[in-house]
Protein backbone atom coordinates (compact mmCIF):
# COMPACT_ATOMS: atom_id res chain seq x y z
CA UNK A 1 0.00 0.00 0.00
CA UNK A 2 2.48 2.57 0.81
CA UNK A 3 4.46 1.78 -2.38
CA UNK A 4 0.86 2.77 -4.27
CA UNK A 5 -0.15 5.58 -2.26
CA UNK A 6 3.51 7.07 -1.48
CA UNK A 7 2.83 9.04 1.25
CA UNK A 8 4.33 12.88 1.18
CA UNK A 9 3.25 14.08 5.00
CA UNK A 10 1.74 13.07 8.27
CA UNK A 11 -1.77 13.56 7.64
CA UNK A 12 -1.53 10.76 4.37
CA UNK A 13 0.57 8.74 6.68
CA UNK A 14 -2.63 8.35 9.42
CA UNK A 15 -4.97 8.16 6.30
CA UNK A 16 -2.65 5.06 5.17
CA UNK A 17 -2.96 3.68 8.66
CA UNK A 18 -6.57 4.09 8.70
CA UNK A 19 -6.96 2.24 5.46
CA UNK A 20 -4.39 -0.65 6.27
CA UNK A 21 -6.77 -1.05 9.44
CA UNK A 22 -9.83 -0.46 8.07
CA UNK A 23 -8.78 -2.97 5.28
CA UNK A 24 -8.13 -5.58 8.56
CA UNK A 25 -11.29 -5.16 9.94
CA UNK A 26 -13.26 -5.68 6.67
CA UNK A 27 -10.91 -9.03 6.05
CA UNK A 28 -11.75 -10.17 9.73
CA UNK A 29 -16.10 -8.95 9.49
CA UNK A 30 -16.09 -11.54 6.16
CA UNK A 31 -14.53 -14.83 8.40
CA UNK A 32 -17.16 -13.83 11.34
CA UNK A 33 -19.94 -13.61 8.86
CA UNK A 34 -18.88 -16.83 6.91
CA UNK A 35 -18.76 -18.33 10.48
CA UNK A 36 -22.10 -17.21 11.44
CA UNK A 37 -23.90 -18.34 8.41
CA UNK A 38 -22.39 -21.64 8.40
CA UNK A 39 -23.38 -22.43 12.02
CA UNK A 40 -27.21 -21.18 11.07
CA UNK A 41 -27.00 -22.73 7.84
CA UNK A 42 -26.74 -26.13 9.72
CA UNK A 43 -29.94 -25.53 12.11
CA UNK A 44 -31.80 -23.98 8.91
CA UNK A 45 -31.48 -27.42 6.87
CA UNK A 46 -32.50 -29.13 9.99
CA UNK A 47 -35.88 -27.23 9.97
CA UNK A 48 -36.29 -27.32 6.32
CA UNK A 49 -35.61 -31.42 6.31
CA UNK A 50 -37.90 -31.98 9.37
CA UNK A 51 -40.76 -29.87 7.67
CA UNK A 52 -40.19 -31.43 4.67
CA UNK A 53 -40.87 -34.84 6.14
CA UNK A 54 -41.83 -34.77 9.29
CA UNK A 55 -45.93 -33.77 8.94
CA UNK A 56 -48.03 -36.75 9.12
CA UNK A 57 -45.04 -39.27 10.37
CA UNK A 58 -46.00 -41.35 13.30
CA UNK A 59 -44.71 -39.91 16.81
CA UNK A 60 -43.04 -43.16 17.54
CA UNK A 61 -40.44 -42.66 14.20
CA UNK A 62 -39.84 -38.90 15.51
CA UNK A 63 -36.48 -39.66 16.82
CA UNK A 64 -35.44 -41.81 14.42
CA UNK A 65 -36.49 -38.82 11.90
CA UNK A 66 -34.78 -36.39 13.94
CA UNK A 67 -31.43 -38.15 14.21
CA UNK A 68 -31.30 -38.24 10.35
CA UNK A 69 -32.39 -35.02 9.86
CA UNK A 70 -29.24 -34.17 11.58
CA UNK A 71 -26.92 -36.24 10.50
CA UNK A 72 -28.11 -34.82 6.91
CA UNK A 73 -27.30 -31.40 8.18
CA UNK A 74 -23.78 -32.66 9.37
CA UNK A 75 -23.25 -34.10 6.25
CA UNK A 76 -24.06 -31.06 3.86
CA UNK A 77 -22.14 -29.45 6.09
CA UNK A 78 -18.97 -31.39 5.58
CA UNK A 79 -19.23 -33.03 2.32
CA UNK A 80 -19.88 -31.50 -0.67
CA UNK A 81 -21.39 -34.48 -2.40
CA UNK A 82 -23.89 -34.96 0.11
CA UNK A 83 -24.54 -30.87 -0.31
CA UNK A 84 -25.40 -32.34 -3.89
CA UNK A 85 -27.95 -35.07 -3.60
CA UNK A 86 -29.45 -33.27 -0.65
CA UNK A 87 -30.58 -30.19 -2.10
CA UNK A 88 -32.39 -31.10 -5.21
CA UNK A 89 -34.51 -32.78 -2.51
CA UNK A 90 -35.53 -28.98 -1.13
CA UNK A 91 -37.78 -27.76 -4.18
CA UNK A 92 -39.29 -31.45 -5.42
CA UNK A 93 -39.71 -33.30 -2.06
CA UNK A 94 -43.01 -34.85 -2.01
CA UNK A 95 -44.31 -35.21 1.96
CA UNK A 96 -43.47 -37.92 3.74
CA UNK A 97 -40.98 -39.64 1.17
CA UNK A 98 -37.77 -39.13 1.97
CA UNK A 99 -35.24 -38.81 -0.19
CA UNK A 100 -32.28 -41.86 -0.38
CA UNK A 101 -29.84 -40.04 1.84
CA UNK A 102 -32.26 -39.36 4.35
CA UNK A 103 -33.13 -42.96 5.03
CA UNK A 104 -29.51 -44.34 4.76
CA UNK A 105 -28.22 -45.79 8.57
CA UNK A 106 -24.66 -45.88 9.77
């Protein structure tokens, strides 16, 4: 930066400073955004999947439901080819039919 701007007095020298920093903070808002959204992102697919297939379910496969639902999340989370057969399920997904990677055990 200071090869670009080339200072000539004090005042540009505390405008340079305030841009390095301000350039910082911008860098360092973008990571704690990215890490907000992908901690919500996780509890968002979780309610999407469990509305999705969870009306009209019997109460007795609710856990059962509700531990795949999660491990779902987990999974788009961390893999990108689950992100990829997962999400096609979002805008097609009849009720109550789940989609292969939502019935798949462990």
């Amino acid at each position: 930066m200071i090869d670009d701007i080339q200072p000539e007095n004090n005042l540009e020298w505390l405008w340079l400073l305030d841009l390095a920093e301000l350039s910082w903070e911008i860098l360092r808002y973008r990571q704690l955004k990215r890490r907000i959204i992908e901690v919500h992102r996780e509890r968002a697919i979780e309610a999407i999947l469990l509305r999705l297939y969870g009306p009209g379910l019997p109460t007795e496969h609710s856990k059962e439901l509700q531990f795949h639902i999660r491990k779902n999340a987990v999974d788009w989370r961390d893999a990108p080819e689950a992100a990829a057969e997962i999400e096609p399920t979002y805008s097609v997904a009849p009720r109550n039919k789940f989609p292969k990677r939502v019935c798949e055990t462990h």
